[in-house]
ModelCIF file with pLDDT and N, C-alpha, C, O atoms, coordinates in Angstrom:
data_MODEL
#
_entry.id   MODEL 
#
_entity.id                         1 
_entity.type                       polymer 
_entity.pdbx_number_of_molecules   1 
#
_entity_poly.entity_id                      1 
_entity_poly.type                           'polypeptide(L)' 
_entity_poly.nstd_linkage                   no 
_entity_poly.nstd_monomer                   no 
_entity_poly.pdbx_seq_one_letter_code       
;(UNK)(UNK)(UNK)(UNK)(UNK)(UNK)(UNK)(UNK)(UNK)(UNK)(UNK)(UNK)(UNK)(UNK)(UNK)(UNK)
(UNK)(UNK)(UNK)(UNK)(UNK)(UNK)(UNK)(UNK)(UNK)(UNK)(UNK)(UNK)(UNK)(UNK)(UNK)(UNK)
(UNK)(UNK)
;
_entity_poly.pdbx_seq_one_letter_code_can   XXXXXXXXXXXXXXXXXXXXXXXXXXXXXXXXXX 
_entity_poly.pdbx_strand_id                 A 
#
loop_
_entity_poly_seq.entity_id 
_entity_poly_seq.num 
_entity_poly_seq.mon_id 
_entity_poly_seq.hetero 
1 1  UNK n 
1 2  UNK n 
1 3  UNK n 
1 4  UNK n 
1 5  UNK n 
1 6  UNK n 
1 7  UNK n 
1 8  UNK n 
1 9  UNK n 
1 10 UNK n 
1 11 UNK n 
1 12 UNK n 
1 13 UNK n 
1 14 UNK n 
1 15 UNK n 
1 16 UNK n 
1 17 UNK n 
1 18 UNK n 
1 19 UNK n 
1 20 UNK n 
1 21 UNK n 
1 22 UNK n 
1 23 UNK n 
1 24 UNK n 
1 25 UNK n 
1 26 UNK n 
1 27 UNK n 
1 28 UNK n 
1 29 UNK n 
1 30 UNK n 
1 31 UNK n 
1 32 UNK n 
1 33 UNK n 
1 34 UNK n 
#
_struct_asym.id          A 
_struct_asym.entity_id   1 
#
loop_
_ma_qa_metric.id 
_ma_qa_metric.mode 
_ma_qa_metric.name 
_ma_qa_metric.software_group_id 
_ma_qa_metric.type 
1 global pLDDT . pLDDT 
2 local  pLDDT . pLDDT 
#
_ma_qa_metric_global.metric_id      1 
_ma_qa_metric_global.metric_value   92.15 
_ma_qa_metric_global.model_id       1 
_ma_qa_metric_global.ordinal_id     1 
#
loop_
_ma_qa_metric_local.label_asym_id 
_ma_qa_metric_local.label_comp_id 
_ma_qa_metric_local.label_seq_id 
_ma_qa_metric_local.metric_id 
_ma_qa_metric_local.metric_value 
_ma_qa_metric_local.model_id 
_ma_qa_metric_local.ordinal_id 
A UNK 1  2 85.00 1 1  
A UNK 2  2 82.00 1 2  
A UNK 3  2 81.00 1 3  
A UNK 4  2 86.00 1 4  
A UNK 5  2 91.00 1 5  
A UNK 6  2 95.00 1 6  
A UNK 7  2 96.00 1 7  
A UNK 8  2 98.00 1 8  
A UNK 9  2 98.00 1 9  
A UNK 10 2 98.00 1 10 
A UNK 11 2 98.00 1 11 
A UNK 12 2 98.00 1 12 
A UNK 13 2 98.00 1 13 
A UNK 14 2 97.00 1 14 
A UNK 15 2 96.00 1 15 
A UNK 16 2 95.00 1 16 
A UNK 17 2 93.00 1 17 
A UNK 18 2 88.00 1 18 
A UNK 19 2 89.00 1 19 
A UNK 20 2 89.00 1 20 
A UNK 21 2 91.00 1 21 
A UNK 22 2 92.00 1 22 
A UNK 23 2 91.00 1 23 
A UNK 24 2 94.00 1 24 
A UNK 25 2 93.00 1 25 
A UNK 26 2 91.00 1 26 
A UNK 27 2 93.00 1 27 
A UNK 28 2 93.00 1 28 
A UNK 29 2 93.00 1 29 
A UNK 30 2 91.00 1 30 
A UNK 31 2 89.00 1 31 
A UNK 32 2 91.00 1 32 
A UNK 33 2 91.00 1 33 
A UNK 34 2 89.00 1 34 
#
loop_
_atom_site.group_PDB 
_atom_site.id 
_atom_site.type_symbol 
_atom_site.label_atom_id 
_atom_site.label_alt_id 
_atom_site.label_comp_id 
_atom_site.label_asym_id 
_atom_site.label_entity_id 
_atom_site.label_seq_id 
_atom_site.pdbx_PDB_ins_code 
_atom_site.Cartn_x 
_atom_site.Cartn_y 
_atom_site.Cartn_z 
_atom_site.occupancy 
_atom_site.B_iso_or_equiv 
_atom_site.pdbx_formal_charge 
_atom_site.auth_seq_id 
_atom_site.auth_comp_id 
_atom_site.auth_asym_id 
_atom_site.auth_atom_id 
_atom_site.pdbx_PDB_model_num 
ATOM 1   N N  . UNK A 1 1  ? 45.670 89.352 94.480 1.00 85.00 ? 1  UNK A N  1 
ATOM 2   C CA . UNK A 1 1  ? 46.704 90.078 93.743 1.00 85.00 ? 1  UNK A CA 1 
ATOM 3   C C  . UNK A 1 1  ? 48.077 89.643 94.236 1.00 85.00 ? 1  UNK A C  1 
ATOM 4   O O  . UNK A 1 1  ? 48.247 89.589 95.454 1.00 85.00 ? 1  UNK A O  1 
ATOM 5   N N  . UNK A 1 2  ? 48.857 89.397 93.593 1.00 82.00 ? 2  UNK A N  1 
ATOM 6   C CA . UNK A 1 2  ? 50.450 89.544 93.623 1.00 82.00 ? 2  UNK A CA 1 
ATOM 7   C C  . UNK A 1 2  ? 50.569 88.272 92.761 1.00 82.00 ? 2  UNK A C  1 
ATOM 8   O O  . UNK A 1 2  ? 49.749 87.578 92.159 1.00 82.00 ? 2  UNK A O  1 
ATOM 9   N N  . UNK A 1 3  ? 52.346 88.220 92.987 1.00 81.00 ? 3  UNK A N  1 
ATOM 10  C CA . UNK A 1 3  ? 53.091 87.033 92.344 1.00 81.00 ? 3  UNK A CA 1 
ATOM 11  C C  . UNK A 1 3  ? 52.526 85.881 92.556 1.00 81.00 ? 3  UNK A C  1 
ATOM 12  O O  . UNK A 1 3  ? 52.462 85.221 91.519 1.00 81.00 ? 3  UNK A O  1 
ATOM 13  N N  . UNK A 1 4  ? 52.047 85.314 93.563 1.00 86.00 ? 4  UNK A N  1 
ATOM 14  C CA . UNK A 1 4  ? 51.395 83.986 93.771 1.00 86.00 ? 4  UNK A CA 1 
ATOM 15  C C  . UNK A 1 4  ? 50.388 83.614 93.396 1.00 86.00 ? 4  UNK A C  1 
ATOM 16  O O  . UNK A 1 4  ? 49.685 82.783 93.971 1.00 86.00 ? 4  UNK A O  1 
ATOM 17  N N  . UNK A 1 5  ? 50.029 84.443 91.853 1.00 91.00 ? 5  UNK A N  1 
ATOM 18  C CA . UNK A 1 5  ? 48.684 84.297 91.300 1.00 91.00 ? 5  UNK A CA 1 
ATOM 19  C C  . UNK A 1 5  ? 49.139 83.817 90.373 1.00 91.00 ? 5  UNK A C  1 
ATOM 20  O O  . UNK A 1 5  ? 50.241 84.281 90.082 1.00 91.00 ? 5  UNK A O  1 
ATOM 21  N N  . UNK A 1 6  ? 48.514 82.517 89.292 1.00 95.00 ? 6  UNK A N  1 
ATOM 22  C CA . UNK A 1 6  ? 49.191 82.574 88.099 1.00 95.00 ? 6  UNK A CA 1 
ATOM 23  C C  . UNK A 1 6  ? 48.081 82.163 87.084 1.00 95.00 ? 6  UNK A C  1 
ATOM 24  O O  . UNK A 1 6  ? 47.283 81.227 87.030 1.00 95.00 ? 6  UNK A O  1 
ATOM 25  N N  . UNK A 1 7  ? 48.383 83.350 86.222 1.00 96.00 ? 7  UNK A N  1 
ATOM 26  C CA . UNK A 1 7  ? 47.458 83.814 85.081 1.00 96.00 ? 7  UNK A CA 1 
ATOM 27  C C  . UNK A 1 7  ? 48.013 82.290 83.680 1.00 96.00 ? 7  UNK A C  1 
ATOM 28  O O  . UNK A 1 7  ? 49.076 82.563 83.124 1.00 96.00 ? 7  UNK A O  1 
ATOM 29  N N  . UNK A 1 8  ? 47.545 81.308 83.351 1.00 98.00 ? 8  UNK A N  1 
ATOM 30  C CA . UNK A 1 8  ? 47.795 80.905 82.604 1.00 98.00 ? 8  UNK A CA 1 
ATOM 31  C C  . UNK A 1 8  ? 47.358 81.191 80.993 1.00 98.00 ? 8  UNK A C  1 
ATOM 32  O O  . UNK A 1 8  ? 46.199 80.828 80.796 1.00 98.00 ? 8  UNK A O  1 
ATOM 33  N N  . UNK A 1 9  ? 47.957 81.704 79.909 1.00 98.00 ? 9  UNK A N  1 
ATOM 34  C CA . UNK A 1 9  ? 47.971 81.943 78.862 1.00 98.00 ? 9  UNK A CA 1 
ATOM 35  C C  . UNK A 1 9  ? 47.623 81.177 77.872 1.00 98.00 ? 9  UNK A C  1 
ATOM 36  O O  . UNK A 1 9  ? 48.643 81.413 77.225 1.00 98.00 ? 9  UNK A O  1 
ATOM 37  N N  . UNK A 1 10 ? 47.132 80.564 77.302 1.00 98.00 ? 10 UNK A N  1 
ATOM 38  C CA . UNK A 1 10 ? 47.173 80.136 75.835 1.00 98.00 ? 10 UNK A CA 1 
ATOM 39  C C  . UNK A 1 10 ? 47.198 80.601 74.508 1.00 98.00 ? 10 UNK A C  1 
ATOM 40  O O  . UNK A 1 10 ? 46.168 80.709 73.843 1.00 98.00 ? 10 UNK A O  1 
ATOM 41  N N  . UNK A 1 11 ? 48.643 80.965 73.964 1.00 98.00 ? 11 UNK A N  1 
ATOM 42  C CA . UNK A 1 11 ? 48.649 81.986 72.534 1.00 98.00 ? 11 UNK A CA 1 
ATOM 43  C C  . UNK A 1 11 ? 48.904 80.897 71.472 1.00 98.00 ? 11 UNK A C  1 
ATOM 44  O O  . UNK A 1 11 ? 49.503 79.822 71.525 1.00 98.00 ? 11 UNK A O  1 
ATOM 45  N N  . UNK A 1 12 ? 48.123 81.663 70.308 1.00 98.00 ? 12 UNK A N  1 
ATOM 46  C CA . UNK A 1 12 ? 47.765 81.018 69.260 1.00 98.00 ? 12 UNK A CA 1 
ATOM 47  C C  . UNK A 1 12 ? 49.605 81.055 68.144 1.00 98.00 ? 12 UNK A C  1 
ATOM 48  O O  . UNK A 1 12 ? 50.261 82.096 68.178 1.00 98.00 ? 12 UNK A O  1 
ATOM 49  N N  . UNK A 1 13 ? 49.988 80.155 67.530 1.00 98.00 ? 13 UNK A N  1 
ATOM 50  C CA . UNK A 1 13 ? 50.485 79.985 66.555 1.00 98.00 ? 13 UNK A CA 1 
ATOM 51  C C  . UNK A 1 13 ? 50.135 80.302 65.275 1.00 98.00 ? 13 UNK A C  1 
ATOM 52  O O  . UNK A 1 13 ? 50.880 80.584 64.337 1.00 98.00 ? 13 UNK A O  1 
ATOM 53  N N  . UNK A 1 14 ? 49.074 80.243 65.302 1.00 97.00 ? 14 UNK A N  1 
ATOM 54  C CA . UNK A 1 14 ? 48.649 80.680 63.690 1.00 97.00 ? 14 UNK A CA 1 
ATOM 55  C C  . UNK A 1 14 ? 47.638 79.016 63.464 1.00 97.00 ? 14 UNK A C  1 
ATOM 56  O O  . UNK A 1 14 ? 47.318 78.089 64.208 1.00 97.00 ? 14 UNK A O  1 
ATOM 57  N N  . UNK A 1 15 ? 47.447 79.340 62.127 1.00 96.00 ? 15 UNK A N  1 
ATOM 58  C CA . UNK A 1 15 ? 46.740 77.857 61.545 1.00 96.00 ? 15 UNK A CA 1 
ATOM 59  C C  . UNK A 1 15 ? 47.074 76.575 62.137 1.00 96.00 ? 15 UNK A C  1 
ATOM 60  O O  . UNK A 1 15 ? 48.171 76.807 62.644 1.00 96.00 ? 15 UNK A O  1 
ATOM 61  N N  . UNK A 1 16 ? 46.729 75.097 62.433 1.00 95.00 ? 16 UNK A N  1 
ATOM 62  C CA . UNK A 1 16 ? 46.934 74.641 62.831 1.00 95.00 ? 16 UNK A CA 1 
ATOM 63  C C  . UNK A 1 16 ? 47.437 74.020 61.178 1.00 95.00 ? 16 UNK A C  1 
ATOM 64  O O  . UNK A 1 16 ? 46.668 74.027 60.217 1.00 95.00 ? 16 UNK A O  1 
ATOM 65  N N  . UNK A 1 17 ? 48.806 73.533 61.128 1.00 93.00 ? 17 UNK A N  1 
ATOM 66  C CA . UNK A 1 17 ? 49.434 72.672 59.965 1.00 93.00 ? 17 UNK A CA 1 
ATOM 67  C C  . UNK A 1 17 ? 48.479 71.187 59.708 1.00 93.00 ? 17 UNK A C  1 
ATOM 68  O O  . UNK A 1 17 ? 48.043 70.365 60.513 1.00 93.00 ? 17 UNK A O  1 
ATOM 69  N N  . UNK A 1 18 ? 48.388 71.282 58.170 1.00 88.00 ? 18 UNK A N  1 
ATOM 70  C CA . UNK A 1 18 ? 47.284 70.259 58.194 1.00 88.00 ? 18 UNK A CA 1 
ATOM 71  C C  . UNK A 1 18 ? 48.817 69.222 57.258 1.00 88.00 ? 18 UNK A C  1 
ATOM 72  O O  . UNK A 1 18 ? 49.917 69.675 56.942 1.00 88.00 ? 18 UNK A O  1 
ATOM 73  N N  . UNK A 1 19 ? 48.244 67.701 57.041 1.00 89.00 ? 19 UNK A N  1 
ATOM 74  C CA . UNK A 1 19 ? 49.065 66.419 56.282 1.00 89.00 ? 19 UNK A CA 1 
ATOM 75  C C  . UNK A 1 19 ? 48.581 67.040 54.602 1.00 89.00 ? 19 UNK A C  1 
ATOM 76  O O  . UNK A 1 19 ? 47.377 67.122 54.361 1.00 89.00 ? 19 UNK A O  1 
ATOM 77  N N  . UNK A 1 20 ? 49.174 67.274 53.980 1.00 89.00 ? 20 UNK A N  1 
ATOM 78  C CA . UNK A 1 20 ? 48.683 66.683 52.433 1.00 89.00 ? 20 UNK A CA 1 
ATOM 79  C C  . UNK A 1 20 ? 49.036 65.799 51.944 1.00 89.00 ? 20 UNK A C  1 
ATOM 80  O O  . UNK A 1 20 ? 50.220 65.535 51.734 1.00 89.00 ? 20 UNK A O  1 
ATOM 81  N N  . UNK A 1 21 ? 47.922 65.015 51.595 1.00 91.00 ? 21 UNK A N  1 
ATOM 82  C CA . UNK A 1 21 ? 48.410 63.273 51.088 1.00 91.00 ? 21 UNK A CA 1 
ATOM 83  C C  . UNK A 1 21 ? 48.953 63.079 50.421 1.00 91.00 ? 21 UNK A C  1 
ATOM 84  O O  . UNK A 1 21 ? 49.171 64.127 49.813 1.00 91.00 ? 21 UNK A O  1 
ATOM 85  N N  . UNK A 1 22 ? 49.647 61.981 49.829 1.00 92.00 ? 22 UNK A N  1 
ATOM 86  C CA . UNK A 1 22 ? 50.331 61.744 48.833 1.00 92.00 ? 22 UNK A CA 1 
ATOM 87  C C  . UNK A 1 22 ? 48.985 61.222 47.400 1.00 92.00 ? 22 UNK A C  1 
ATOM 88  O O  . UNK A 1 22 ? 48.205 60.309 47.670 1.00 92.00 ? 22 UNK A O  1 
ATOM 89  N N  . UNK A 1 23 ? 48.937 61.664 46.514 1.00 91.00 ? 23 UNK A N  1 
ATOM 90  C CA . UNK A 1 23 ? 48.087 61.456 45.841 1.00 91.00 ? 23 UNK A CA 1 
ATOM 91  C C  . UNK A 1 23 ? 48.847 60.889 44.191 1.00 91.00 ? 23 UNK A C  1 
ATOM 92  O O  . UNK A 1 23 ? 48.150 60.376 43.316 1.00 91.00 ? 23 UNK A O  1 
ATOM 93  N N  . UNK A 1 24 ? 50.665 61.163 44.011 1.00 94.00 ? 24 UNK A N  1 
ATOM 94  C CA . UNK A 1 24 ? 51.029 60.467 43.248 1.00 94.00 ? 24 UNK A CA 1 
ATOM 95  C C  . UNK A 1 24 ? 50.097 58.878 42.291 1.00 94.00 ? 24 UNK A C  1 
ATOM 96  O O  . UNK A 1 24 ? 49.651 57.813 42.717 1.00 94.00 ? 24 UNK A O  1 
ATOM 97  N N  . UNK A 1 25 ? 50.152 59.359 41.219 1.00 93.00 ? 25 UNK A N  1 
ATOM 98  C CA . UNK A 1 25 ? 49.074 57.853 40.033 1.00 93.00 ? 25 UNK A CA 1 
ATOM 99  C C  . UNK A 1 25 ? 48.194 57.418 40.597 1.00 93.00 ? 25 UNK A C  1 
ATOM 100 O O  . UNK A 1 25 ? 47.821 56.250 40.485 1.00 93.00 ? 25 UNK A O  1 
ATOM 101 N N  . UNK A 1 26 ? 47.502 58.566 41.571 1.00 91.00 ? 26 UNK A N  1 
ATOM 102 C CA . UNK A 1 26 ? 45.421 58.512 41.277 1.00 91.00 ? 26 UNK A CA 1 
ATOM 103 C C  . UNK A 1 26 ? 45.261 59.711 39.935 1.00 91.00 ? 26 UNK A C  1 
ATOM 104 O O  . UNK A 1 26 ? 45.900 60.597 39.367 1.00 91.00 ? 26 UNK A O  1 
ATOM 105 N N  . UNK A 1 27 ? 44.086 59.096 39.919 1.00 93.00 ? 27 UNK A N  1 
ATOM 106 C CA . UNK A 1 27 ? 42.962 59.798 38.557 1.00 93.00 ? 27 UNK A CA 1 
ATOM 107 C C  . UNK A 1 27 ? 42.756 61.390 39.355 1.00 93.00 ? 27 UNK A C  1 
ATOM 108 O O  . UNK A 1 27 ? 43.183 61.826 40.424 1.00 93.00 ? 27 UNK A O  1 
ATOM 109 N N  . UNK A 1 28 ? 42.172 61.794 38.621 1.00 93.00 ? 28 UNK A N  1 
ATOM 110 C CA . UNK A 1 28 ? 41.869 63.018 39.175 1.00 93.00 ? 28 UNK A CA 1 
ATOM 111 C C  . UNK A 1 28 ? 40.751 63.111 39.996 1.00 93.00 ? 28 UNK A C  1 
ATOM 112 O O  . UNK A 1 28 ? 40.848 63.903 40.933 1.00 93.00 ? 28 UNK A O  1 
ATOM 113 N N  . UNK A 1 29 ? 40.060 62.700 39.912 1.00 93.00 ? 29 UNK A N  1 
ATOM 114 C CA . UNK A 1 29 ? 38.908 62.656 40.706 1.00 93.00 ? 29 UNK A CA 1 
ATOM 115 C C  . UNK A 1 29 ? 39.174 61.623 42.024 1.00 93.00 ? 29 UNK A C  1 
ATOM 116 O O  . UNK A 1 29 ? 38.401 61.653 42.982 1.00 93.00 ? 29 UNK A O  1 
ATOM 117 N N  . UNK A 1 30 ? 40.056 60.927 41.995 1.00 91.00 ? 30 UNK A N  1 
ATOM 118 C CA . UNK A 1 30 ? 40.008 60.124 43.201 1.00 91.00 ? 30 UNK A CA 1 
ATOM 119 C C  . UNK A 1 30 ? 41.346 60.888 44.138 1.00 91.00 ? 30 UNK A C  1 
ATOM 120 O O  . UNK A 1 30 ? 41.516 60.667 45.337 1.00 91.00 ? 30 UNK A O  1 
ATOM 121 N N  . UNK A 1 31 ? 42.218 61.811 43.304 1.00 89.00 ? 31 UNK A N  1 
ATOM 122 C CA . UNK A 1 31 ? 43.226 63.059 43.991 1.00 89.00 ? 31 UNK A CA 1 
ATOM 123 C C  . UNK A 1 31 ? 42.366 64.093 44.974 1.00 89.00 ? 31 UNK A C  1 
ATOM 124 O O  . UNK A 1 31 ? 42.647 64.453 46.118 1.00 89.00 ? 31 UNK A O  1 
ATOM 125 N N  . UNK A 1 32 ? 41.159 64.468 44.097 1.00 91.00 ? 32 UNK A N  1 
ATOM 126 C CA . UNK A 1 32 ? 40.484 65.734 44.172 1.00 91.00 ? 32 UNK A CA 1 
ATOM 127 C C  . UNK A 1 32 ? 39.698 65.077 45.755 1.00 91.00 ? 32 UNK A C  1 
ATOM 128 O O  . UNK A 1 32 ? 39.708 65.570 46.882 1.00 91.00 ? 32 UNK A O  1 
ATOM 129 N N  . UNK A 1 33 ? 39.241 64.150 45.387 1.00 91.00 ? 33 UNK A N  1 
ATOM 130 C CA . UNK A 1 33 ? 38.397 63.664 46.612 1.00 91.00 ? 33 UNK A CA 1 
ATOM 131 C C  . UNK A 1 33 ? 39.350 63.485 48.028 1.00 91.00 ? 33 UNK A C  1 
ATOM 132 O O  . UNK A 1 33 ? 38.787 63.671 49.107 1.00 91.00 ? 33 UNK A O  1 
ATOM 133 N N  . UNK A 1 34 ? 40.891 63.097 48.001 1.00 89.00 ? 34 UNK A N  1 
ATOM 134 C CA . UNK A 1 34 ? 41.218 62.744 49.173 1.00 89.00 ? 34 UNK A CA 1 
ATOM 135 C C  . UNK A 1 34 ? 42.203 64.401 49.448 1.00 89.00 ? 34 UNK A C  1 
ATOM 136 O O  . UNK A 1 34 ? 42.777 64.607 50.517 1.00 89.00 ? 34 UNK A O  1 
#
């Protein structure tokens, strides 16, 4: 017990941010897939 203990934390942010691709003049099915 005391100050010279140290409790390390790890707090969450929330969701981890994902990339969304650029999918600009694909078909739809080749959008849908990536």
């Amino acid at each position: 017990q005391g100050p010279g203990t140290v409790v390390n934390l790890a707090v969450s942010t929330g969701p981890c941010p994902v990339t969304v691709p650029d999918v600009t003049g694909q078909t739809e099915s080749a959008a849908t897939a990536a």
